[in-house]
Protein backbone atom coordinates (compact mmCIF):
# COMPACT_ATOMS: atom_id res chain seq x y z
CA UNK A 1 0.00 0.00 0.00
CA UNK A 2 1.17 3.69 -1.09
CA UNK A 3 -0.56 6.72 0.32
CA UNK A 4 0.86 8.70 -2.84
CA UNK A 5 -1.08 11.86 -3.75
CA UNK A 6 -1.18 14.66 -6.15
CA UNK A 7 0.76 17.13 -3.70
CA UNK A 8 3.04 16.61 -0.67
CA UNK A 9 1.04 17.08 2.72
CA UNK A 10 2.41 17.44 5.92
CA UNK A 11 1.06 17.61 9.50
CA UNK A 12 1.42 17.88 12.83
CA UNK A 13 0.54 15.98 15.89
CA UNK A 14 -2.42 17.54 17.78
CA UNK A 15 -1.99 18.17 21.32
CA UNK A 16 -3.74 19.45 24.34
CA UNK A 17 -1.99 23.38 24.94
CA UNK A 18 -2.72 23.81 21.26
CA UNK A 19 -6.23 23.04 21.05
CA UNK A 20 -7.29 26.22 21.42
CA UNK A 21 -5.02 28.26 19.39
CA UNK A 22 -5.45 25.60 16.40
CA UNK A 23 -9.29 25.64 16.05
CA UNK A 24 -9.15 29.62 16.78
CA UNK A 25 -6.51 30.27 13.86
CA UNK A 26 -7.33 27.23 11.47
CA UNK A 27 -3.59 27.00 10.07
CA UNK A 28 -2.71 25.52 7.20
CA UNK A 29 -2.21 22.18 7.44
CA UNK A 30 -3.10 19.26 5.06
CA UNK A 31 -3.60 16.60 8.74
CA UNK A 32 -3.54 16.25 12.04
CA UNK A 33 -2.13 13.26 14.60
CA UNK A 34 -3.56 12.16 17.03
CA UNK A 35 -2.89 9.33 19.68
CA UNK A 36 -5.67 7.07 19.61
CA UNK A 37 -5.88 5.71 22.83
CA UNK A 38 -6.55 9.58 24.09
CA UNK A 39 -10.01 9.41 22.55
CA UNK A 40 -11.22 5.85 23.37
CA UNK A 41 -14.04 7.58 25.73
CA UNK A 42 -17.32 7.39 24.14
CA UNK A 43 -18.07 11.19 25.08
CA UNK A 44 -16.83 13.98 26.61
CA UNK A 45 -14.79 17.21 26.10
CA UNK A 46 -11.86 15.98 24.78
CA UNK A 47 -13.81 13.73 22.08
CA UNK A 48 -15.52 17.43 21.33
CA UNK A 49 -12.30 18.73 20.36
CA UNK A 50 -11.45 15.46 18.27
CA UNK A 51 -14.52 16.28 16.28
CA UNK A 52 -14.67 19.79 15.96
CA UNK A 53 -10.99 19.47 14.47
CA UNK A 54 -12.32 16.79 12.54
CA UNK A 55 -14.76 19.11 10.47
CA UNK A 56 -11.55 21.03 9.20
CA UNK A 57 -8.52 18.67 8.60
CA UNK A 58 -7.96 14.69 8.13
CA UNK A 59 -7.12 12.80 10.71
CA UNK A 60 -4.39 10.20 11.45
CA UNK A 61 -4.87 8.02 14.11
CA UNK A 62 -1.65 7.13 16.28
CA UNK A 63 -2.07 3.64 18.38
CA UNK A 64 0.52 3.48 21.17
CA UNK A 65 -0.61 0.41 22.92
CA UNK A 66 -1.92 -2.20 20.88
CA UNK A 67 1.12 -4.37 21.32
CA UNK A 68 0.90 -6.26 17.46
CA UNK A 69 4.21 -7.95 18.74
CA UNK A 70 3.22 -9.77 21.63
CA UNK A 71 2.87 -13.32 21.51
CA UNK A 72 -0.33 -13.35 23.67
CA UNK A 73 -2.65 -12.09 21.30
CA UNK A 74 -4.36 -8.95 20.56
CA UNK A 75 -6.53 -7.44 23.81
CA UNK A 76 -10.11 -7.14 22.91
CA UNK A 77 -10.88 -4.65 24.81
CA UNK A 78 -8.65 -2.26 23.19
CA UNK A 79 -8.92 -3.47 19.83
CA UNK A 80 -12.69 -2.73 20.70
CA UNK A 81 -12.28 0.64 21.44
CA UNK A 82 -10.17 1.49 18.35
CA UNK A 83 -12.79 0.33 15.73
CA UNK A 84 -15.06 2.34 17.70
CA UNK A 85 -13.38 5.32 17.33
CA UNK A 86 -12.32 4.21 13.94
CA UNK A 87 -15.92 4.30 12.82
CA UNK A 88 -16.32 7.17 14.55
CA UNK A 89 -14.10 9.86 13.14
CA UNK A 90 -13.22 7.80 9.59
CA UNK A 91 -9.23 8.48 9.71
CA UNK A 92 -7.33 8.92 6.72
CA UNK A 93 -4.33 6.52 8.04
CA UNK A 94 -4.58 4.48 11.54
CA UNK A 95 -1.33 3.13 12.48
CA UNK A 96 0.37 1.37 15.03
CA UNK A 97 3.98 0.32 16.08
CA UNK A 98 6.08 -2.60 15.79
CA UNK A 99 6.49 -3.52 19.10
CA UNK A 100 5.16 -5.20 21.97
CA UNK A 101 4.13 -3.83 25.09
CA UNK A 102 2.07 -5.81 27.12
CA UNK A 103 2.23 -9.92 28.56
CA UNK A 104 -0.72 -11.80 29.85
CA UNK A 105 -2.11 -8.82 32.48
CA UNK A 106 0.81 -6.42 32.56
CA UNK A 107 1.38 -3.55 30.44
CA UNK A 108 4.58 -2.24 29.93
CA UNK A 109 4.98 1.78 30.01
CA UNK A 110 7.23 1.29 26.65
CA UNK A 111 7.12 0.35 23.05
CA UNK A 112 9.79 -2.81 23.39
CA UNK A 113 11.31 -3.85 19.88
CA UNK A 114 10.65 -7.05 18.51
CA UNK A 115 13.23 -10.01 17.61
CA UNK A 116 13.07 -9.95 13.68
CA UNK A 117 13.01 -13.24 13.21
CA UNK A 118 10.96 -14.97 10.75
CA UNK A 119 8.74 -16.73 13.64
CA UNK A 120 8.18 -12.88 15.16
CA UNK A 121 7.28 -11.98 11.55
CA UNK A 122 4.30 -14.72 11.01
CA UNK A 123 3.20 -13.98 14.87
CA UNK A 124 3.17 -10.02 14.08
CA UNK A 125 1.32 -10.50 10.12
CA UNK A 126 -1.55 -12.42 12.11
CA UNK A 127 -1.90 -9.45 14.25
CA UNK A 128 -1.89 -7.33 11.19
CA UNK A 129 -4.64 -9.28 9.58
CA UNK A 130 -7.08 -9.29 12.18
CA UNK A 131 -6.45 -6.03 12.63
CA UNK A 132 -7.00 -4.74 9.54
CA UNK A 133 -10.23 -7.28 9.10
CA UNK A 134 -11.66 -5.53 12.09
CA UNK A 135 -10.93 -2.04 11.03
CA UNK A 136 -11.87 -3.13 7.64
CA UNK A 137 -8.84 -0.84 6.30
CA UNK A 138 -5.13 -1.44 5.61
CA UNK A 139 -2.76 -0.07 8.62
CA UNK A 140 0.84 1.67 8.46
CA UNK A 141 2.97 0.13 10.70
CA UNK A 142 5.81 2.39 11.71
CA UNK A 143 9.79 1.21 12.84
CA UNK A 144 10.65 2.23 16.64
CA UNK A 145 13.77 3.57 18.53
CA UNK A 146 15.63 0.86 20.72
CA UNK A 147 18.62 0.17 22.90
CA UNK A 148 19.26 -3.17 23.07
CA UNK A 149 19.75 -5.60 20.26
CA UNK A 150 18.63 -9.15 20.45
CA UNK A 151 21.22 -11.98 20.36
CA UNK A 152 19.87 -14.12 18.08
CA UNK A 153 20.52 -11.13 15.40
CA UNK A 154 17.55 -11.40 12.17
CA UNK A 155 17.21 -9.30 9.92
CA UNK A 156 16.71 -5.01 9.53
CA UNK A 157 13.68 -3.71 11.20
CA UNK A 158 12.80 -2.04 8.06
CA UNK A 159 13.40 -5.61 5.90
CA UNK A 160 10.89 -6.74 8.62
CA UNK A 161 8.83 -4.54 7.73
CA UNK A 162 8.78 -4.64 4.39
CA UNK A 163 7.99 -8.46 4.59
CA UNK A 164 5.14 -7.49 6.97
CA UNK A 165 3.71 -5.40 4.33
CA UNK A 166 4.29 -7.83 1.95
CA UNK A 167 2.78 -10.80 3.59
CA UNK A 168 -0.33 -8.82 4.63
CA UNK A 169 -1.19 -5.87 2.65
CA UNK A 170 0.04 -3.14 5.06
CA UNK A 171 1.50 -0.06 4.99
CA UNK A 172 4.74 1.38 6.40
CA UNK A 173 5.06 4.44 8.44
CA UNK A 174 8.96 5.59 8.21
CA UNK A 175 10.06 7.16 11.13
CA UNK A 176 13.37 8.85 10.10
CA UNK A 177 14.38 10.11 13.45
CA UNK A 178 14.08 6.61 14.68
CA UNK A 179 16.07 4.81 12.08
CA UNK A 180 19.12 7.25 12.88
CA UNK A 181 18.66 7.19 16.28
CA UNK A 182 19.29 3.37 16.28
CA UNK A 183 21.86 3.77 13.25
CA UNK A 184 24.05 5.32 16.05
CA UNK A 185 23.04 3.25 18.69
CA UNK A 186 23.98 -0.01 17.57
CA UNK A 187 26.22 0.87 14.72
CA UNK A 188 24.84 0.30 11.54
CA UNK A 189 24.07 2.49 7.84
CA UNK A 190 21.47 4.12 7.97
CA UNK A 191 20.92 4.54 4.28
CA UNK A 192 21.84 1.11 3.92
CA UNK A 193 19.14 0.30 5.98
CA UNK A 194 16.65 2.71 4.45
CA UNK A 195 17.48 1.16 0.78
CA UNK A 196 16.20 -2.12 2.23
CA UNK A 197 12.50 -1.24 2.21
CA UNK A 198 11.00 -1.20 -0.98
CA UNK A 199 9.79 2.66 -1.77
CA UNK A 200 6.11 1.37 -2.42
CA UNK A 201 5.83 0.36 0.91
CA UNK A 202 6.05 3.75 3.09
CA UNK A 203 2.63 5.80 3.27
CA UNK A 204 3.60 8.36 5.70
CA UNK A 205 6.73 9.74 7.14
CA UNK A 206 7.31 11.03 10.78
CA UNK A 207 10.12 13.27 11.96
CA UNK A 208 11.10 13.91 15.38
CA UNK A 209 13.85 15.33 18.01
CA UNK A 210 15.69 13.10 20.05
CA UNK A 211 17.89 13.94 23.26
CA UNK A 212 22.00 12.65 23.06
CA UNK A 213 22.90 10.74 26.65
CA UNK A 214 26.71 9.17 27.49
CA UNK A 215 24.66 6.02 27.35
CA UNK A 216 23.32 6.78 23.45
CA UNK A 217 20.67 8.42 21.96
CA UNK A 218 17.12 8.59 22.83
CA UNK A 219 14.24 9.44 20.57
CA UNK A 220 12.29 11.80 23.35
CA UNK A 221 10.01 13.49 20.92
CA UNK A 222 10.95 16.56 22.43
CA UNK A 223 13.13 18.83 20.82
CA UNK A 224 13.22 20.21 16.92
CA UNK A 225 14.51 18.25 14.02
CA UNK A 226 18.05 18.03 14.18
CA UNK A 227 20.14 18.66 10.57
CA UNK A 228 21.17 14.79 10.55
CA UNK A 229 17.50 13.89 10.77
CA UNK A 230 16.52 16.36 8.12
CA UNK A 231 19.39 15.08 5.78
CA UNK A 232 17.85 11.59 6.10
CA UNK A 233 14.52 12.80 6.02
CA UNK A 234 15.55 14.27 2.10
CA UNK A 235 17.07 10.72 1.12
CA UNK A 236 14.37 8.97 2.40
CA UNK A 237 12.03 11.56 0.09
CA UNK A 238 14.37 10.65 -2.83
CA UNK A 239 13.90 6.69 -2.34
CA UNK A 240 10.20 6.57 -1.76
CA UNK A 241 8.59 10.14 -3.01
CA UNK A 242 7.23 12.88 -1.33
CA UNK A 243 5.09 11.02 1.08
CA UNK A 244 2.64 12.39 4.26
CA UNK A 245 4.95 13.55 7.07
CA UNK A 246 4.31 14.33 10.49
CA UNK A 247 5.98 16.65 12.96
CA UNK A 248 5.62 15.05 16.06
CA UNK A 249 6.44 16.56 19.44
CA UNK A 250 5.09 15.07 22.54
CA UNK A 251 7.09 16.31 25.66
CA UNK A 252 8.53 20.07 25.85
CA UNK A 253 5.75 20.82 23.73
CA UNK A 254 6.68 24.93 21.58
CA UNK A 255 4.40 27.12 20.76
CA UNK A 256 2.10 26.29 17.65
CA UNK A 257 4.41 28.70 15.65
CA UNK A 258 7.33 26.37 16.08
CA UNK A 259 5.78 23.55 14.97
CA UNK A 260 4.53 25.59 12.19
CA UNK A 261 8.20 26.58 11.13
CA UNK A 262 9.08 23.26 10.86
CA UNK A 263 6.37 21.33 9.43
CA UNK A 264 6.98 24.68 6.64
CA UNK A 265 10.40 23.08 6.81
CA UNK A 266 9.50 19.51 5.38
CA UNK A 267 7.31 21.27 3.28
CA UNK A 268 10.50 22.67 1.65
CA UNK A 269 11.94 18.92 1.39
CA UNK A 270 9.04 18.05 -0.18
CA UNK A 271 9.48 20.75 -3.14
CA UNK A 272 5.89 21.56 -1.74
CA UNK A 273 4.97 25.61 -1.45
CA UNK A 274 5.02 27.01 1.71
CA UNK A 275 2.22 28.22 3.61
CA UNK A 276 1.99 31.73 4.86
């Protein structure tokens, strides 16, 4: 699946000290992100928002804690509450991560990578599919930050990915902050790696800060873009076309302005015209 359109779009995610401002002003952006699981009540205030923003932009919804790599299974309680919500504000993309995060009754408070191994992959795909049966819609299913590898080795998270998408119809969502930050975690080329996913496989594109520790770096979602991100960002354009990309920022959140700036920024990578 390709999300490829007749002009590049770009977004930003949509969070609470913004709400305001955003509905007030009505910039111009082609989406808005949101994190599902921040909407699974069936009324209420915040829901409000969800819909009132929904009358003026597409939405992308964001899952954070499905967990399609645990071995358990699926919880049916969440997966209930995303269709819900699914049918209730008609998304342009819903995605989730490839990771798990959750075993028998505990829930982890991370997104914990998966082994890429070819028994993970079959485990993950029937995740996929009866996700995207229930949803009756294919997903993007987006690469995460880590900072430990496992043992047994397996193949590239994004080679994973791509047979994912191949075995089940899926989409990818690139994250380009996340491929570098593990690039210099655990050593590896990042363009290397990014030439390992076939281009017809990414529908949307995030880009993110991330925060450098003695220990490594660590994607923190809170901080701008940095140059080495945007340089990958611009190959990763070149290999798969100008696809949807998202600004996201979820802890030290700027003013709406800044996010503005920089989602004008992609727009620039994209060859797209800037908004003013």
């Amino acid at each position: 699946m390709s999300a490829r359109h007749s002009r590049p779009r770009v977004g930003i995610g949509l969070r609470a000290p913004h709400y305001r401002e955003l509905l007030g002003t009505l910039p111009a952006l082609d989406f808005l992100e949101v994190h599902a699981e921040n909407f699974f009540h069936a009324g209420g205030a915040v829901l409000a928002v969800l819909e009132a923003v929904r009358a003026h932009y597409p939405l992308s919804l964001h899952g954070v804690g499905l967990s399609l790599g645990s071995a358990d299974g699926l919880r049916e309680t969440h997966l209930d509450k995303l269709a819900a919500l699914v049918e209730r504000v008609q998304p342009e993309w819903v995605s989730e991560h490839m990771a798990w995060a959750a075993v028998d009754a505990l829930h982890m408070a991370d997104l914990l990578p998966v082994p890429t191994t070819d028994e993970a992959l079959t485990r993950m795909a029937e995740h996929v599919d009866r996700l995207q049966t229930r949803l009756r819609r294919p997903i993007l299913v987006e690469n995460i930050s880590s900072y430990l590898r496992y043992q047994d080795g397996g193949q590239g998270d994004l080679a994973f990915l791509a047979g994912l998408a191949r075995r089940t119809g899926c989409g990818v969502l690139l994250d380009v902050n996340n491929l570098y930050v593990n690039a210099i975690n655990h050593g590896f080329d990042a363009l290397a790696e990014l030439h390992s996913l076939p281009a017809d496989c990414v529908g949307e594109i995030h880009l993110a800060g991330h925060s450098e520790t003695p220990l490594g770096l660590i994607d923190t979602h809170g901080s701008p873009v940095c140059e080495d991100v945007w340089q990958l960002y611009r190959a990763a354009i070149a290999h798969c076309g100008p696809q949807p990309t998202l600004i996201e920022r979820d802890t030290d959140i700027p003013s709406l302005a800044e996010l503005l700036a920089e989602a004008d920024q992609a727009r620039c990578c994209l060859g797209a015209p800037v908004h003013v």
